[in-house]
Protein backbone atom coordinates (compact mmCIF):
# COMPACT_ATOMS: atom_id res chain seq x y z
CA UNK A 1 -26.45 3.92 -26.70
CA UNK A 2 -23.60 3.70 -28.69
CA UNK A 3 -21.69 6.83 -26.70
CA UNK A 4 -22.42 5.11 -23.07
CA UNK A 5 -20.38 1.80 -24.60
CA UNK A 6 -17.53 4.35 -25.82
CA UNK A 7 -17.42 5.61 -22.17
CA UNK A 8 -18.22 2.55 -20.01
CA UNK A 9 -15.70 0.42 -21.73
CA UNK A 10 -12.48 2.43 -20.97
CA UNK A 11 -13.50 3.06 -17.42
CA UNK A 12 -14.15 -0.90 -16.99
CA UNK A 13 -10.85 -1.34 -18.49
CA UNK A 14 -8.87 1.34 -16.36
CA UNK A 15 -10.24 0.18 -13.26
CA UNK A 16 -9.44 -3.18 -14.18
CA UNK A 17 -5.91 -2.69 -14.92
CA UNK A 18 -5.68 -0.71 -12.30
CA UNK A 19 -6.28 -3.30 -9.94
CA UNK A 20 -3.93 -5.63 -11.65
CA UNK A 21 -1.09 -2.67 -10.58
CA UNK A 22 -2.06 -2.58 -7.52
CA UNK A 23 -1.97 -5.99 -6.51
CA UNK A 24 1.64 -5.17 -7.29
CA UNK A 25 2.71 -2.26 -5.33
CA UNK A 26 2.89 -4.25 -2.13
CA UNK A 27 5.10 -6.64 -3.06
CA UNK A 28 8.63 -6.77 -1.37
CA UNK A 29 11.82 -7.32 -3.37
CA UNK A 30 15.76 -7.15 -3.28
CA UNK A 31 17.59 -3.71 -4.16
CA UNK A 32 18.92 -3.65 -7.54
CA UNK A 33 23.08 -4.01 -7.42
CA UNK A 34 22.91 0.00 -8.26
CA UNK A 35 20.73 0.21 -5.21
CA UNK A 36 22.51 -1.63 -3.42
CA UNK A 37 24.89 0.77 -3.70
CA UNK A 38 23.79 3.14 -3.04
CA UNK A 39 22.39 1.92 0.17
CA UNK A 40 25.44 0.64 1.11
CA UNK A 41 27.36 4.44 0.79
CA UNK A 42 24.54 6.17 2.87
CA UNK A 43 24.89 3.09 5.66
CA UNK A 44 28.48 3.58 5.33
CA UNK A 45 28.23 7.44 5.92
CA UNK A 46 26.03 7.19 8.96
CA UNK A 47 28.73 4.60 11.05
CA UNK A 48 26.77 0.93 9.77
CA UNK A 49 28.28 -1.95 8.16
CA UNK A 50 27.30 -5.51 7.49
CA UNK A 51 23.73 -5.55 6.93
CA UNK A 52 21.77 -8.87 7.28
CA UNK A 53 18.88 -8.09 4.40
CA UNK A 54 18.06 -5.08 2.74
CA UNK A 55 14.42 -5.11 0.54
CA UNK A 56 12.50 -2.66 -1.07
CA UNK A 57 9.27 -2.40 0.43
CA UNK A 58 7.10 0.20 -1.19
CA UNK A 59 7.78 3.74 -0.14
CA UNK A 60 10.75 2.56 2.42
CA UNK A 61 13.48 0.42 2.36
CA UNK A 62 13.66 -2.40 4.91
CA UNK A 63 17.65 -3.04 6.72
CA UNK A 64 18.08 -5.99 9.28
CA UNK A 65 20.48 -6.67 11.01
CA UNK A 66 22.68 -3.75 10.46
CA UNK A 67 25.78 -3.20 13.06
CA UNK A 68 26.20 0.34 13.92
CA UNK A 69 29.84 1.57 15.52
CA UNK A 70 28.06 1.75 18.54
CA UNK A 71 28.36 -2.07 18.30
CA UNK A 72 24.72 -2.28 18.75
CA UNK A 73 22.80 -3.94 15.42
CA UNK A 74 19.50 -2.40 14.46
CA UNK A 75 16.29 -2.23 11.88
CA UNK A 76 16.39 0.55 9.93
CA UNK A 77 13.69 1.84 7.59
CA UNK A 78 14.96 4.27 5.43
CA UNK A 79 13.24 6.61 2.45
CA UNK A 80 13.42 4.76 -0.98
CA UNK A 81 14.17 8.17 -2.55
CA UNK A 82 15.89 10.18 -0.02
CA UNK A 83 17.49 6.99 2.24
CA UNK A 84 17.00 9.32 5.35
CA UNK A 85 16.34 6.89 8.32
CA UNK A 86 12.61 7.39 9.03
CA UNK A 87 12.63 4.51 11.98
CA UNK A 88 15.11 2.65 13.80
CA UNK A 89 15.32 0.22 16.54
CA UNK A 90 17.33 -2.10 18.34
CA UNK A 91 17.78 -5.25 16.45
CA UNK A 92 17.02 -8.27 19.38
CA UNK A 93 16.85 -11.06 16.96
């Protein structure tokens, strides 16, 4: 009996925990000032400027607002690790 405690009790405990992490892997936040940064330089590089918020959403970071030289503003979604624009869209807000 005492070797079906040893097991159950870790696996209650991981899967416990575990669901405490994952009740934070949705949540949103700000970019760090580093980045920021470097969200800012790959923006820059592709012709946008002036973004209206920029959050970390999971996998993909979130840009509103942006103005592209096109003079157009858009929604990006970029790749947290790569910041290659998955998605964009005109911005009608």
């Amino acid at each position: 009996m005492k070797s079906a405690a040893k097991i159950a009790l870790p696996l209650i405990l991981a899967t416990a925990l575990g669901g405490a992490a994952n009740s934070f892997a949705g949540k949103d936040r700000p970019p760090t000032p580093e980045e920021r940064g470097k969200i800012m330089k790959k923006l820059e590089a592709l012709g946008y400027s002036s973004p209206g918020e920029i959050e970390i959403e999971g996998k993909y970071v979130e840009v509103e607002g942006v103005l592209h030289t096109d003079g157009k503003r858009y929604e990006l979604k970029l790749d947290a690790k790569t910041l290659e624009v998955v998605k964009r869209k005109v911005d009608n807000d």
